[in-house]
Protein backbone atom coordinates (compact mmCIF):
# COMPACT_ATOMS: atom_id res chain seq x y z
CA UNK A 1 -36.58 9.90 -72.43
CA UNK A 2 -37.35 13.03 -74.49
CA UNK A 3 -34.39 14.66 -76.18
CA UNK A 4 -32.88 17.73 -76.95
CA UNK A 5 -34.48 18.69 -79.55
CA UNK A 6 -37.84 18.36 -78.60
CA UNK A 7 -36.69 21.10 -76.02
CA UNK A 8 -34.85 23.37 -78.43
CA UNK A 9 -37.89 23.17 -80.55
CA UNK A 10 -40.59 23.96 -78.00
CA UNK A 11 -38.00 26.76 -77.01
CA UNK A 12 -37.69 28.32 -80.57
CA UNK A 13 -41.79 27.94 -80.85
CA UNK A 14 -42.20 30.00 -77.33
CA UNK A 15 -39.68 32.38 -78.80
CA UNK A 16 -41.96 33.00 -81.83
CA UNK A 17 -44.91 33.37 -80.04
CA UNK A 18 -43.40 35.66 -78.00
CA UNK A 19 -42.14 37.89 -80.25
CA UNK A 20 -45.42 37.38 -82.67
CA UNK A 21 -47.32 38.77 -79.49
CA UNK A 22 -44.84 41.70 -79.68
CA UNK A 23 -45.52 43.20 -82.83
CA UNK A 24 -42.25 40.71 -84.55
CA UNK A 25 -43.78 38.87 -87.45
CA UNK A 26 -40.60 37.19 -88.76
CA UNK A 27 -37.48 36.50 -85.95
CA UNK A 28 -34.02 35.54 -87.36
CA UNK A 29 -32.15 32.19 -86.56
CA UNK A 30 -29.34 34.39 -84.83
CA UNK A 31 -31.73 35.73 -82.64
CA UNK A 32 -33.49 32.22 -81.55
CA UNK A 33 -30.34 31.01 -81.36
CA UNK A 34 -28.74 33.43 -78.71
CA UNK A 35 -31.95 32.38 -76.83
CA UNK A 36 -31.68 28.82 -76.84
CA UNK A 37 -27.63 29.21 -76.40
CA UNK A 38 -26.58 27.36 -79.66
CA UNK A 39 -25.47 27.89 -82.64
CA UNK A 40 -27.58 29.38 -85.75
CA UNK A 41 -27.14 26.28 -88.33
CA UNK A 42 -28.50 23.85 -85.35
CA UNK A 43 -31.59 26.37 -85.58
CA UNK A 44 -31.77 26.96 -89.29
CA UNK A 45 -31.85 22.63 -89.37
CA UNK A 46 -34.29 22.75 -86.65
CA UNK A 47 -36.44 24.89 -88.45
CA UNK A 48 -36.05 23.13 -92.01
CA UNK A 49 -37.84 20.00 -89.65
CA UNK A 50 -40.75 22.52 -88.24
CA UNK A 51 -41.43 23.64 -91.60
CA UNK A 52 -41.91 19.99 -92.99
CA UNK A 53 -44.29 19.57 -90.04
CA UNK A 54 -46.33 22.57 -90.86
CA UNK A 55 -45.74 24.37 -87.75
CA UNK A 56 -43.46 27.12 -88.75
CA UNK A 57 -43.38 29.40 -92.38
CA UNK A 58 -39.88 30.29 -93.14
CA UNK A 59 -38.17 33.03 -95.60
CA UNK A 60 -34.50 33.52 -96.63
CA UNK A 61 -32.12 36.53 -97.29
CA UNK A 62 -33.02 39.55 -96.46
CA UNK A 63 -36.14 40.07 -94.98
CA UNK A 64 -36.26 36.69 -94.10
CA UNK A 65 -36.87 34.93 -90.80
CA UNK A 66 -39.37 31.99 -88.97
CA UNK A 67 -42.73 32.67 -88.10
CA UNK A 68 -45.36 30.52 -86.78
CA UNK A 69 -47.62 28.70 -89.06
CA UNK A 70 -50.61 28.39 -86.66
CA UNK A 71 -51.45 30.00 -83.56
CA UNK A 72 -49.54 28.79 -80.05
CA UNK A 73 -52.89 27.60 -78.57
CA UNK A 74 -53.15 25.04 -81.54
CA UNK A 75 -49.70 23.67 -81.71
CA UNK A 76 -49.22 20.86 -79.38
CA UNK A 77 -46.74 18.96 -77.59
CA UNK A 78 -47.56 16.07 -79.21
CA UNK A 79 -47.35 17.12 -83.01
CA UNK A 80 -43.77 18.95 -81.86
CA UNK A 81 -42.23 16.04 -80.78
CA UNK A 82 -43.44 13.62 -83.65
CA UNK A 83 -41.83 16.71 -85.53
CA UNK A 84 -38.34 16.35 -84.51
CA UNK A 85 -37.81 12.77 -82.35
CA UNK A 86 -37.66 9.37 -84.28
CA UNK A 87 -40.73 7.99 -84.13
CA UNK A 88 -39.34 4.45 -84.78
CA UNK A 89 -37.07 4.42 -81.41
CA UNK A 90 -40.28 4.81 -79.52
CA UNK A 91 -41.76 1.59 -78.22
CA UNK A 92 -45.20 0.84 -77.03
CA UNK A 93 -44.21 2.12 -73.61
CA UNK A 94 -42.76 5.47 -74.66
CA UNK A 95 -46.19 6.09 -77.07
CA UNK A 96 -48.41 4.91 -74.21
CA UNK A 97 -46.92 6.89 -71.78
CA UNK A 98 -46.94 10.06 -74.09
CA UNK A 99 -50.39 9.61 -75.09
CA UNK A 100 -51.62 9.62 -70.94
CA UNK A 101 -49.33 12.54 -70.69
CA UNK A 102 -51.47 14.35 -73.40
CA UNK A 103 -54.97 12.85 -72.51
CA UNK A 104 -54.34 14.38 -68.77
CA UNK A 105 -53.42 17.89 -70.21
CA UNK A 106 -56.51 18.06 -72.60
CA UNK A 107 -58.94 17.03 -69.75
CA UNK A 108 -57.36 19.04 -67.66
CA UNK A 109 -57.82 21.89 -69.90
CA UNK A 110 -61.66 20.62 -70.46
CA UNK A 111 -62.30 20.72 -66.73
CA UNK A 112 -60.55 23.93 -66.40
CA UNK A 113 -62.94 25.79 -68.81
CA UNK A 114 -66.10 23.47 -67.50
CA UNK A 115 -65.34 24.63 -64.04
CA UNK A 116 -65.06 28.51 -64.81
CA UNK A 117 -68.27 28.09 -67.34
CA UNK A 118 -70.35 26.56 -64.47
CA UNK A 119 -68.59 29.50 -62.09
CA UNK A 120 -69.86 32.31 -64.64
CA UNK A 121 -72.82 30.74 -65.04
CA UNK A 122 -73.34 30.39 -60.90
CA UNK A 123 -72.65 33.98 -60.72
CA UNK A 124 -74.80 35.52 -63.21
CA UNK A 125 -77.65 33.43 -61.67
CA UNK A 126 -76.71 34.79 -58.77
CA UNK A 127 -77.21 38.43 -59.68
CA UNK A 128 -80.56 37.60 -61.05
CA UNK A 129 -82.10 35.67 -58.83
CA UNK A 130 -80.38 37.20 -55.13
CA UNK A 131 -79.86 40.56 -56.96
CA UNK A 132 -80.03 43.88 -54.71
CA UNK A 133 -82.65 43.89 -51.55
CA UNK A 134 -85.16 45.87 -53.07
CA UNK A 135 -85.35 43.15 -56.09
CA UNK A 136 -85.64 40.21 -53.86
CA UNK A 137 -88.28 42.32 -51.66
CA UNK A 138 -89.96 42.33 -54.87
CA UNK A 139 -89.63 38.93 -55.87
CA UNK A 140 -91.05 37.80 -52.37
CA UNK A 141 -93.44 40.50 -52.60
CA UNK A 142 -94.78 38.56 -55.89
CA UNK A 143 -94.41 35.27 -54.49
CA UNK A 144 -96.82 36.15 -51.60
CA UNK A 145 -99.59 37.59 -54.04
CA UNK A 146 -99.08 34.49 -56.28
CA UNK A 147 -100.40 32.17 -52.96
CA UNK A 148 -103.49 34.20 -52.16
């Protein structure tokens, strides 16, 4: 079973993405914190683990705050929860089961993109080969002159 703080830390990474994609470089551990509902040190830990991991830069004092390391899209679930869970409590089982978890997200992601190329693809050939009456009048009009 995952734990805690594999959801506190996906929480505090959505946070900083979110506020990255507002204009707010650096976000203060008080402020994740009253978003996650806990207290500031829990974060400030948290974050001392994210940073080993390479997923988050951090400053102190004034100033200071978290930001992401890397952009959201290349973060995933998998590197933040070998981040913050014991790795050595997870059997076979648990690994297995993570990895299909993972495999079934990335093809689903490859199909999703495979299936809008091929839909792009279906409708620009669409515009050039069924195009506007006059075109295809023109096309046929070829066509016929080809035969002869």
């Amino acid at each position: 079973m995952v734990g805690n703080q594999f959801a506190i830390a996906v929480h505090t990474l959505a946070v900083l993405g979110f506020m990255k994609r507002h204009g707010e470089d650096r976000v203060s551990s008080t402020l994740i914190a009253k978003s996650v509902n806990t207290h500031p040190v829990a974060i400030r830990n948290l974050i001392v683990v994210l940073k080993e991991a390479g997923l988050v830069h951090s400053k102190e004092g004034r100033g200071g705050g978290v930001s992401l390391a890397k952009a959201p899209a290349k973060i995933s679930l998998q590197e933040i929860y070998l981040a913050v869970e014991n790795t050595a409590v997870l059997n076979a089982k648990h690994r297995a089961e993570f990895k299909k978890i993972t495999n079934w997200l990335q093809e689903k992601s490859d199909k999703e993109v495979l299936n809008n190329y091929a839909k792009n693809m279906f409708e620009e050939f669409s515009e050039i080969f069924i195009g506007p009456e006059t075109l295809r009048e023109e096309i046929f009009d070829f066509l016929t002159i080809l035969k002869l």
